[in-house]
N, C-alpha and C. Protein backbone atom coordinates (compact mmCIF):
# COMPACT_ATOMS: atom_id res chain seq x y z
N UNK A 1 27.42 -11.05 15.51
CA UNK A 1 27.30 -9.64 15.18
C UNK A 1 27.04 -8.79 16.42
N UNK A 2 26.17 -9.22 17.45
CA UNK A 2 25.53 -8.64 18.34
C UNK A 2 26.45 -8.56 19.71
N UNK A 3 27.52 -9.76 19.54
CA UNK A 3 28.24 -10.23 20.85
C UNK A 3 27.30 -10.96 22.34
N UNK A 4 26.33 -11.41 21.86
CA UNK A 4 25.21 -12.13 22.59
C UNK A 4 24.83 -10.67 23.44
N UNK A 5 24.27 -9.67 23.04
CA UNK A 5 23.96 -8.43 23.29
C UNK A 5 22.45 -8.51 22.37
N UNK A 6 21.35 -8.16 23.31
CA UNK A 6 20.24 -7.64 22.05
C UNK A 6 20.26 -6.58 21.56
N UNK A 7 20.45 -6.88 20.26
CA UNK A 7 20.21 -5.91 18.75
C UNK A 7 19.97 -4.39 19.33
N UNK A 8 18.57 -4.54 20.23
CA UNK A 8 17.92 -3.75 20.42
C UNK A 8 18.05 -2.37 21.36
N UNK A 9 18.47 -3.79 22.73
CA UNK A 9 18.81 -2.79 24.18
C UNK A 9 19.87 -2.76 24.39
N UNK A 10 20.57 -3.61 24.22
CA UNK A 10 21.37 -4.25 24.40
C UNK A 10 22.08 -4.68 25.52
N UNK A 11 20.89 -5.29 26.20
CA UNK A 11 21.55 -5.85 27.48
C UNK A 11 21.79 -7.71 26.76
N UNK A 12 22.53 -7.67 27.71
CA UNK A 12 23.19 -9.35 27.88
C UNK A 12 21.91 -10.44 27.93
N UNK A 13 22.40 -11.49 26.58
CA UNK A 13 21.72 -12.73 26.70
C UNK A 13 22.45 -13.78 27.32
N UNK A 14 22.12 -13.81 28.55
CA UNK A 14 22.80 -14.76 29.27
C UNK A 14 22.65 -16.49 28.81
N UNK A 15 21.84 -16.48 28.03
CA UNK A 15 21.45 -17.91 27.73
C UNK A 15 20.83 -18.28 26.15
N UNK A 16 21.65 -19.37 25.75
CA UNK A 16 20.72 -19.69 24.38
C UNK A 16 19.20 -19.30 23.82
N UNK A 17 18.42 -20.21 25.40
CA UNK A 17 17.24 -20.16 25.74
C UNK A 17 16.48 -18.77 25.47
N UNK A 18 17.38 -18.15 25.91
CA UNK A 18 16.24 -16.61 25.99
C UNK A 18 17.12 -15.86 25.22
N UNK A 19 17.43 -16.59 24.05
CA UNK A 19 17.62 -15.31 22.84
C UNK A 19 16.41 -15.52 21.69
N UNK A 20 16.44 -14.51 21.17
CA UNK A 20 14.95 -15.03 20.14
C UNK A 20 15.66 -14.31 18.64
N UNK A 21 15.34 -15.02 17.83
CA UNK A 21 15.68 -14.19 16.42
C UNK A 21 14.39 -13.59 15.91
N UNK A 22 14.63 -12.26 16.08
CA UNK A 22 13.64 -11.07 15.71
C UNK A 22 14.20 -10.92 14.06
N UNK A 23 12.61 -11.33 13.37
CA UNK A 23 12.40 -10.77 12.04
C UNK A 23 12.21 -9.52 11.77
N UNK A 24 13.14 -8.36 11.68
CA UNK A 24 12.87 -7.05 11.72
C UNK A 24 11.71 -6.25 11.19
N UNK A 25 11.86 -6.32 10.07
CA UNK A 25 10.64 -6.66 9.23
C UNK A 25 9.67 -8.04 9.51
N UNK A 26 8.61 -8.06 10.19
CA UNK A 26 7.69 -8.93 10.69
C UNK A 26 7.52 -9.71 9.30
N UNK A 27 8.07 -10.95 9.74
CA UNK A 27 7.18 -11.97 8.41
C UNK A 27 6.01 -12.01 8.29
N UNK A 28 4.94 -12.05 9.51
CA UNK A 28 3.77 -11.76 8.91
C UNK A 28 3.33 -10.89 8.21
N UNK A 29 4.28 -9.58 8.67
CA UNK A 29 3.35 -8.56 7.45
C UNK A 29 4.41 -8.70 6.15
N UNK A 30 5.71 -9.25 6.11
CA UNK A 30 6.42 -9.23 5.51
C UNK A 30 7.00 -10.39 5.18
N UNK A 31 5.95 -11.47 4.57
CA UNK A 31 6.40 -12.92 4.34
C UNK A 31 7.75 -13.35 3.08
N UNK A 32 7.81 -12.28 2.81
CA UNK A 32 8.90 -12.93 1.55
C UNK A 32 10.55 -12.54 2.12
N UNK A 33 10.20 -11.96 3.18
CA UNK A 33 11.32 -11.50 4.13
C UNK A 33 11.69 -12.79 5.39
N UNK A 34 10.83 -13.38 5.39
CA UNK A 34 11.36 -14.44 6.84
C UNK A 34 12.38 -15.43 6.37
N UNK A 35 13.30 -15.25 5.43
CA UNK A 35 14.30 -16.39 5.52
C UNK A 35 15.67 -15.29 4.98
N UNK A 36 15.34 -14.45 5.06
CA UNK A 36 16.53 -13.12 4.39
C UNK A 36 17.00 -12.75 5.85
N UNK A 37 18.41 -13.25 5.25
CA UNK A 37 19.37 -13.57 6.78
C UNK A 37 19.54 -12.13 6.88
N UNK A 38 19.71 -11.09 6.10
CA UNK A 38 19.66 -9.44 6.87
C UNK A 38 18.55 -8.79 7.69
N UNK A 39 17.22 -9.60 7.79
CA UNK A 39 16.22 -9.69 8.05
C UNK A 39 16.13 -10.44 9.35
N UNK A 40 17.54 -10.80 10.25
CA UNK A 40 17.50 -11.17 11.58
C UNK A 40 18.49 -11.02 12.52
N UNK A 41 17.84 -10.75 13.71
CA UNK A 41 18.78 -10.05 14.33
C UNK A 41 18.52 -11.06 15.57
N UNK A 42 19.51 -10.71 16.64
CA UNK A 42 19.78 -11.46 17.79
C UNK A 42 18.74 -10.54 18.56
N UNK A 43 18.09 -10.69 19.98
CA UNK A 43 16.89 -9.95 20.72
C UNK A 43 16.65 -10.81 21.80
N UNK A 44 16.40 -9.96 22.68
CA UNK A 44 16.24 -10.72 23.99
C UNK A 44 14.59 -10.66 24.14
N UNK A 45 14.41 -11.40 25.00
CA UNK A 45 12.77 -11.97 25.24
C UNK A 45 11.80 -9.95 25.53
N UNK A 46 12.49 -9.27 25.88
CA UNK A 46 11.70 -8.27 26.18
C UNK A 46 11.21 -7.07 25.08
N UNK A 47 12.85 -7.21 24.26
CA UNK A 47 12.43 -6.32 22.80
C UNK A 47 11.44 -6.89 22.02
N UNK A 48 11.98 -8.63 22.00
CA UNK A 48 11.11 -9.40 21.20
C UNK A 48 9.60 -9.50 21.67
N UNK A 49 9.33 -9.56 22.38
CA UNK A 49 7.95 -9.51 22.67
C UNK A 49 7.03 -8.74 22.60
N UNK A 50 7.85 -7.34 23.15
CA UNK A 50 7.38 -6.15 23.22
C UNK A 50 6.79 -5.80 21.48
N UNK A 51 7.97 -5.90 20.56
CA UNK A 51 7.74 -5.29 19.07
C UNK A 51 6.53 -6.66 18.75
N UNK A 52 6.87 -7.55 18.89
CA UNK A 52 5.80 -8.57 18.17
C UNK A 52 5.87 -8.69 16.47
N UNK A 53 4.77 -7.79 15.86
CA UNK A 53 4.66 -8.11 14.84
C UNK A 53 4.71 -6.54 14.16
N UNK A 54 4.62 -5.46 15.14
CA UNK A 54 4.69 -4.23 14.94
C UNK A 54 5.27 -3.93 13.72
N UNK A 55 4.74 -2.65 13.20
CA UNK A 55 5.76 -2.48 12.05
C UNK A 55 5.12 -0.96 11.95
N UNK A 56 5.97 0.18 11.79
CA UNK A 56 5.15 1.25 11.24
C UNK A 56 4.47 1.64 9.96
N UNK A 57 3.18 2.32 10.13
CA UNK A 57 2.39 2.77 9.24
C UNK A 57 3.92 3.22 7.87
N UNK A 58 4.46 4.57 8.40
CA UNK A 58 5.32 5.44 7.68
C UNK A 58 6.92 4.80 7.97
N UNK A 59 7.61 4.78 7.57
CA UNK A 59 9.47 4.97 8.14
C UNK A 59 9.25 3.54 8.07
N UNK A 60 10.02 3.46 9.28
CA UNK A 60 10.77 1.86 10.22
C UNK A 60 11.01 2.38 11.56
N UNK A 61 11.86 1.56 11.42
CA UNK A 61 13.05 1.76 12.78
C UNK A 61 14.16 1.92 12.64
N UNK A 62 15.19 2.01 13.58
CA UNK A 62 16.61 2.63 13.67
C UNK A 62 17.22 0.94 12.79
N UNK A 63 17.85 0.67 11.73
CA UNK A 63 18.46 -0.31 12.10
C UNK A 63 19.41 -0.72 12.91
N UNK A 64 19.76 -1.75 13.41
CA UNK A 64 21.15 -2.25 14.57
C UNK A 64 22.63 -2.45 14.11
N UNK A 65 22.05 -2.61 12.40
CA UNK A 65 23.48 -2.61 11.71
C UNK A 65 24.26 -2.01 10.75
N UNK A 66 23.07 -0.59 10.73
CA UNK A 66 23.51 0.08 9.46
C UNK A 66 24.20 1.54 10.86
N UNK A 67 25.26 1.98 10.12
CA UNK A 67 25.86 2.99 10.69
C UNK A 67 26.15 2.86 12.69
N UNK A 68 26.03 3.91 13.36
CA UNK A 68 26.24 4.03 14.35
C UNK A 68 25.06 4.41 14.65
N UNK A 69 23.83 3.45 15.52
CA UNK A 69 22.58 3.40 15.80
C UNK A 69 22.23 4.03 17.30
N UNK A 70 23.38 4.37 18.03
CA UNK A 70 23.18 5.50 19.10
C UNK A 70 22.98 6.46 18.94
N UNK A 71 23.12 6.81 17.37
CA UNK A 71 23.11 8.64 17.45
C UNK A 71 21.73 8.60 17.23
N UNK A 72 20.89 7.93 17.16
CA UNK A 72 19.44 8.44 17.22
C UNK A 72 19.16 8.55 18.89
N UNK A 73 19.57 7.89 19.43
CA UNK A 73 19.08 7.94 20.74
C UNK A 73 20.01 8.61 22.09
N UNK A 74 19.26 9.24 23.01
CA UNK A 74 19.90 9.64 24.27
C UNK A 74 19.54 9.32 25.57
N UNK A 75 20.81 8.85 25.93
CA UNK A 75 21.04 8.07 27.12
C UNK A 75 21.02 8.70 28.67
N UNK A 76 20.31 8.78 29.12
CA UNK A 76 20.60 9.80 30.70
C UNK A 76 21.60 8.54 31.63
N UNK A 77 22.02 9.55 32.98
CA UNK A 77 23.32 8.79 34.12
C UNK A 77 21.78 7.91 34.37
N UNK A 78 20.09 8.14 34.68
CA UNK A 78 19.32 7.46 35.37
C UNK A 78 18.79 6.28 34.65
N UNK A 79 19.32 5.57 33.52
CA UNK A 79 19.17 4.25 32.43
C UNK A 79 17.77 4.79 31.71
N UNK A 80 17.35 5.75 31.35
CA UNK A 80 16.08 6.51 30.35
C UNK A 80 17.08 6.65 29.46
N UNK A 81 16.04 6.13 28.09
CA UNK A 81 16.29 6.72 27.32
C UNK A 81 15.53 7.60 26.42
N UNK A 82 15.92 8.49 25.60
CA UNK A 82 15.04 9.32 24.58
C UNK A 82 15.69 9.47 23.24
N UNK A 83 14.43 9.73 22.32
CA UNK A 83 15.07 9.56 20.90
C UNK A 83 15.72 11.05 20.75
N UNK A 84 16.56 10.81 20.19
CA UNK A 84 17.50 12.19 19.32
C UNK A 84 16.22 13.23 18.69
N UNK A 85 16.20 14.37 18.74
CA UNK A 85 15.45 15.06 18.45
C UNK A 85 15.24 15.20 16.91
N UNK A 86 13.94 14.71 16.72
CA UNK A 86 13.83 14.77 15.20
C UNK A 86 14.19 13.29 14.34
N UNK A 87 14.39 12.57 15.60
CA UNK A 87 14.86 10.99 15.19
C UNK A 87 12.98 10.73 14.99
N UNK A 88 12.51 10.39 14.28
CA UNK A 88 11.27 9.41 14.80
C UNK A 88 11.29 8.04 14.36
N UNK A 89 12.09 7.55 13.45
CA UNK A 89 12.09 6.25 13.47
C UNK A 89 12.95 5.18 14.94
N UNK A 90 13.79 6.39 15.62
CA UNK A 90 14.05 6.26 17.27
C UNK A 90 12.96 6.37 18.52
N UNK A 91 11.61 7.34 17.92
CA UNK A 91 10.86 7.60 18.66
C UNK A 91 9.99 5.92 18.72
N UNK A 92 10.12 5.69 16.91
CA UNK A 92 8.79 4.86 17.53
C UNK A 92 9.32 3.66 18.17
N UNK A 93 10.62 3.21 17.48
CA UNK A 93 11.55 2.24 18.44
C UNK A 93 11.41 2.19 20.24
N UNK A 94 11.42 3.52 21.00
CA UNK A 94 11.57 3.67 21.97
C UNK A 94 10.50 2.96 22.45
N UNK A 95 9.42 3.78 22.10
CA UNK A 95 7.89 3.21 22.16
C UNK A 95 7.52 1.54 21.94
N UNK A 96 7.94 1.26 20.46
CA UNK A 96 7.46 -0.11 20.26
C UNK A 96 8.33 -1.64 20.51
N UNK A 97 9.34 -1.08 21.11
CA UNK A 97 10.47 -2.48 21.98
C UNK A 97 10.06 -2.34 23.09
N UNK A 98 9.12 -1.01 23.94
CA UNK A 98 9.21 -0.83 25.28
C UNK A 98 11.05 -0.55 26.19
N UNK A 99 11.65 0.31 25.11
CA UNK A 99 13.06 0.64 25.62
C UNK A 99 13.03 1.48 26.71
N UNK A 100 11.74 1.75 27.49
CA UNK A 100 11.84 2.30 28.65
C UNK A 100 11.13 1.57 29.74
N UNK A 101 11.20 0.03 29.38
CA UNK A 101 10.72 -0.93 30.66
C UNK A 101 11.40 -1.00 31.77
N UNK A 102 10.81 -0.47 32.95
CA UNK A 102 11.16 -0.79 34.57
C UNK A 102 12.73 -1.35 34.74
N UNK A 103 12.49 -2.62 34.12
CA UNK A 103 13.76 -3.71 34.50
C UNK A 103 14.87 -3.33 34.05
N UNK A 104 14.84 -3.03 31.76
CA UNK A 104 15.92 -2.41 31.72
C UNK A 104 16.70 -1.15 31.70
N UNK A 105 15.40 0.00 32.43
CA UNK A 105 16.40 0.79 33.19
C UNK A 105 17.19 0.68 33.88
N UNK A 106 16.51 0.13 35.45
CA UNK A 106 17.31 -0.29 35.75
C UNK A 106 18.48 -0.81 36.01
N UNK A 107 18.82 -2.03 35.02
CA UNK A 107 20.11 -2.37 34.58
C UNK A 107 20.97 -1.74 34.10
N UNK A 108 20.56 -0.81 32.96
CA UNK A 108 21.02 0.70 32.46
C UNK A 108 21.88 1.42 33.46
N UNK A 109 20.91 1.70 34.22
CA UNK A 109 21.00 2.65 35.27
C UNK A 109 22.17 1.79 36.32
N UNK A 110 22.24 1.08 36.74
CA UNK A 110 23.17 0.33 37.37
C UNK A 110 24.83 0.23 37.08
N UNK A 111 24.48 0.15 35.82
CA UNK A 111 26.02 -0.08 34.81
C UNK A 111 26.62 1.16 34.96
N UNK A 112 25.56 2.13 34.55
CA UNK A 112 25.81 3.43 34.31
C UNK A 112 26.70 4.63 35.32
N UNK A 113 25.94 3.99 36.92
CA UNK A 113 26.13 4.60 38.17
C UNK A 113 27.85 3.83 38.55
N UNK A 114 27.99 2.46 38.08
CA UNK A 114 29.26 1.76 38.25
C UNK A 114 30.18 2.56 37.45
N UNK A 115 29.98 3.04 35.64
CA UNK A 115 31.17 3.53 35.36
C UNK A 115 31.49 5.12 35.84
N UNK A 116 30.18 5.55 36.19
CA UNK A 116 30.24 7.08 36.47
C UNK A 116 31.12 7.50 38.25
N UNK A 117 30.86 6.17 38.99
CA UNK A 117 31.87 6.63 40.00
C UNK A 117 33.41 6.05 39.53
N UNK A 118 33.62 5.43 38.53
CA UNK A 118 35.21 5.26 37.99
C UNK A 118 35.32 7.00 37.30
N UNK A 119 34.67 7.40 36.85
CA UNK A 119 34.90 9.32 36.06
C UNK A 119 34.95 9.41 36.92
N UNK A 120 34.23 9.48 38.20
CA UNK A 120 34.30 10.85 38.98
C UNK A 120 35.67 10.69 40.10
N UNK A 121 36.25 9.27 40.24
CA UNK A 121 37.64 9.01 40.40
C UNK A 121 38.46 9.51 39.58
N UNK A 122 38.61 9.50 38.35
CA UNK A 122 39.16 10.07 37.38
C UNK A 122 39.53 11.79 37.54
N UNK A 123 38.20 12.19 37.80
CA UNK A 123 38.34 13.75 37.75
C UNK A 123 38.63 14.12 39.21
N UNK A 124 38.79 13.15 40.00
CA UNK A 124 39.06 13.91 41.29
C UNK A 124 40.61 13.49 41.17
N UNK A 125 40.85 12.91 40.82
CA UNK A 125 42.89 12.98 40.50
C UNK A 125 43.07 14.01 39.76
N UNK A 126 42.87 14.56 38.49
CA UNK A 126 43.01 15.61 37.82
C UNK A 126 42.78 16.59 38.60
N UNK A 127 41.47 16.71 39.38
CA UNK A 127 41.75 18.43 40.29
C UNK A 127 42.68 18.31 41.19
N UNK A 128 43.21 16.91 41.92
CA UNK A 128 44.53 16.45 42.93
C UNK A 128 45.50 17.14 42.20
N UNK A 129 46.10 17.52 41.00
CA UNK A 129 46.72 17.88 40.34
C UNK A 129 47.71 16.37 39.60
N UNK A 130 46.93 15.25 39.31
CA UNK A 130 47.49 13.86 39.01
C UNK A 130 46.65 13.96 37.50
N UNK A 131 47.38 14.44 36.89
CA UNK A 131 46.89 14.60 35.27
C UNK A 131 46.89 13.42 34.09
N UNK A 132 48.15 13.36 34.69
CA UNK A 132 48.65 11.34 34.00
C UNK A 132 48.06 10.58 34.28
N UNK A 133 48.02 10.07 35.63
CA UNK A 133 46.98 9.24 36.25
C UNK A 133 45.54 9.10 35.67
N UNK A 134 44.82 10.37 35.67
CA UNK A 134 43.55 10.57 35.35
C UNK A 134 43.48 10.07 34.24
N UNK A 135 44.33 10.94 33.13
CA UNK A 135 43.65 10.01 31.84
C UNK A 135 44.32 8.73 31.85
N UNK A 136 44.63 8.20 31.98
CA UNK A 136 44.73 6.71 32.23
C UNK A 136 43.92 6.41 32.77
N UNK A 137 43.40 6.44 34.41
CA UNK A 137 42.61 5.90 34.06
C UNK A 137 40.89 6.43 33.92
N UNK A 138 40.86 7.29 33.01
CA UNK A 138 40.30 7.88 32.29
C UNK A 138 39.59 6.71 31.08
N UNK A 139 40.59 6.94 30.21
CA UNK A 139 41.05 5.92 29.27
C UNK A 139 40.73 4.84 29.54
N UNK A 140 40.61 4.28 30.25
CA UNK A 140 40.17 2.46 30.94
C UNK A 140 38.67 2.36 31.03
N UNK A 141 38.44 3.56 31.45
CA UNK A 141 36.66 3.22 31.69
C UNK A 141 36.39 3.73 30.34
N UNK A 142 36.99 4.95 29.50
CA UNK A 142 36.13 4.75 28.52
C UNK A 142 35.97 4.00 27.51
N UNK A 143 37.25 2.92 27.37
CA UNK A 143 37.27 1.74 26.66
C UNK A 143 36.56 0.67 26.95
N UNK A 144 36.23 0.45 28.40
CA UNK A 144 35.54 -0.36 28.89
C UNK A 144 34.03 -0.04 28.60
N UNK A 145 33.49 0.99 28.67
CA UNK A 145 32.49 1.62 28.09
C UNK A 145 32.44 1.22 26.51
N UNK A 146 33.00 1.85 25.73
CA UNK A 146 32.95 1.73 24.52
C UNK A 146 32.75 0.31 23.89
N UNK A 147 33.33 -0.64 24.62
CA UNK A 147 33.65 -2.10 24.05
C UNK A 147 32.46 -2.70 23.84
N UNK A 148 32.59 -3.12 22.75
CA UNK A 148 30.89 -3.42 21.86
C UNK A 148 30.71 -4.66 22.59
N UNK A 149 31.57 -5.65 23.43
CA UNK A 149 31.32 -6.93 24.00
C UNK A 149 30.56 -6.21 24.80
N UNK A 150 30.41 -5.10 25.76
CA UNK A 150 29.57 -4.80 27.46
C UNK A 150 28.26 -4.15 26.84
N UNK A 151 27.39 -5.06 27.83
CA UNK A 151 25.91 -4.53 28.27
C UNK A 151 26.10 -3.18 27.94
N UNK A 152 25.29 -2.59 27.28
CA UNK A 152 24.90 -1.00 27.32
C UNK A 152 25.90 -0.31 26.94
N UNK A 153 26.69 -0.63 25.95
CA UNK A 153 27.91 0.05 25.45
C UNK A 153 27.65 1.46 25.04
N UNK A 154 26.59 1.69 24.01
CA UNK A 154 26.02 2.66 23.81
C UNK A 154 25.84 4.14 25.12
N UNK A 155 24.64 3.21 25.54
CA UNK A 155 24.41 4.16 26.68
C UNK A 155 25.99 5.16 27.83
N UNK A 156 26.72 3.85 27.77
CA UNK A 156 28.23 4.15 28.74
C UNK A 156 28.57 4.91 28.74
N UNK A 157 29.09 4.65 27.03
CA UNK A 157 29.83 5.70 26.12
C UNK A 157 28.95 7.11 25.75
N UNK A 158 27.95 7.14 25.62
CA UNK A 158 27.44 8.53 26.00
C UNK A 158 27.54 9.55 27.57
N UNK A 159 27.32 8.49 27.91
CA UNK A 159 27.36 9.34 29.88
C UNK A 159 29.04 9.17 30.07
N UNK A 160 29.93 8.46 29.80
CA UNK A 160 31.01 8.52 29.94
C UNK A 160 31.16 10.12 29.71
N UNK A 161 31.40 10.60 27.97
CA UNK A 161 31.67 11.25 27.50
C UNK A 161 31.39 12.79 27.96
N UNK A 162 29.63 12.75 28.16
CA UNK A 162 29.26 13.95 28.97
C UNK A 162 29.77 14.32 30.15
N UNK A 163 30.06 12.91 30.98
CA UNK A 163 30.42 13.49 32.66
C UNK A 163 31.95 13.39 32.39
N UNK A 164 32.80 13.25 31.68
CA UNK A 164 33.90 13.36 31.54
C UNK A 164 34.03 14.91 31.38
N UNK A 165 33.89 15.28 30.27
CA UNK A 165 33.91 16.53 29.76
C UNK A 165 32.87 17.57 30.96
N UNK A 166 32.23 17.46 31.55
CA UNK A 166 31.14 18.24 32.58
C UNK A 166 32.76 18.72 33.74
N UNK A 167 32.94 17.28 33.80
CA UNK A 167 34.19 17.40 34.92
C UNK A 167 35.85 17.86 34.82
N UNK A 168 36.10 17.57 33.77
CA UNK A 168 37.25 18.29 33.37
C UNK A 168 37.20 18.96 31.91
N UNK A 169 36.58 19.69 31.55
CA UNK A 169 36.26 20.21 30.08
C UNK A 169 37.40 20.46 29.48
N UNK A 170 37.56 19.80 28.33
CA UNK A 170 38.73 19.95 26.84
C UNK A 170 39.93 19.39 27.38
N UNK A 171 39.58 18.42 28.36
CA UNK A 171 40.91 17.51 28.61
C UNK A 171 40.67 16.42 27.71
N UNK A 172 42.13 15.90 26.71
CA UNK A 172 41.59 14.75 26.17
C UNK A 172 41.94 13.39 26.50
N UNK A 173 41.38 12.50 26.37
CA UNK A 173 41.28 11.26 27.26
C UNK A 173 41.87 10.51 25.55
């Protein structure tokens, strides 16, 4: 489901070893839930640890598999993220996975800076007056972005979209 991606951050589980199956609903507080296969998700050692046994007082959390689970959250070019305004079951997510730990900014931020100098190649052919070119390869990074197999698909495909449009506005890709 996940594409060896955690649920959560979705950075890359490089290894069997360090994937963990997160009970979304904590079996401890939620024992009649630990064998309800919708009740598990793929998670890497940092979401998983971080949430533990957490669970909120009020709400939940964003689920990973119901709808399109980025639109609660916003992605900056610097790998931060923040919840959608008025999201709080994103807020407390942010908070209780630790989705703003050191490391996977970082990584965020890395991916992020890699597809953003492919746009800004992109938009410097379009002001060259190479219009074809551009969205092509336009089009390449934002598929490559988008593709639910890559690290941080989410995040990509948001900063794709913004610095696309920042740089050539109402061109369509």
């Amino acid at each position: 489901m996940s594409s060896w991606k955690c649920a959560y951050c979705e950075g890359m589980i490089d290894a069997p070893r360090a994937a963990k199956v997160d009970h979304f609903k904590p079996k401890a507080l939620f024992p009649s839930l630990a064998y309800e296969w919708t009740n598990y998700f793929l998670a890497c050692e940092g979401c998983n640890g971080a949430k533990g046994d957490k669970w909120p007082e009020r709400g939940g959390y964003v689920r990973p598999d119901y709808g399109d689970p980025s639109r609660h959250f916003v992605f900056a070019e610097d790998g931060t993220v923040q919840p959608a305004s008025g999201h709080r079951a994103a807020e407390r997510m942010v908070e209780d996975f630790d989705l703003k730990r050191k490391g996977l900014v970082e990584k965020r931020r890395l991916d992020i800076e890699l597809m953003m100098r492919v746009v800004d190649a992109a938009a410097q052919f379009y002001r060259d007056g190479n219009e074809a070119q551009a969205k092509i390869f336009a089009a390449k990074a934002r598929d490559d972005a988008r593709n639910p197999k890559r690290a941080y698909s989410s995040a990509l495909t948001q900063c794709f979209w913004r610095a696309w449009e920042n740089a050539c506005p109402g061109v369509k890709v």
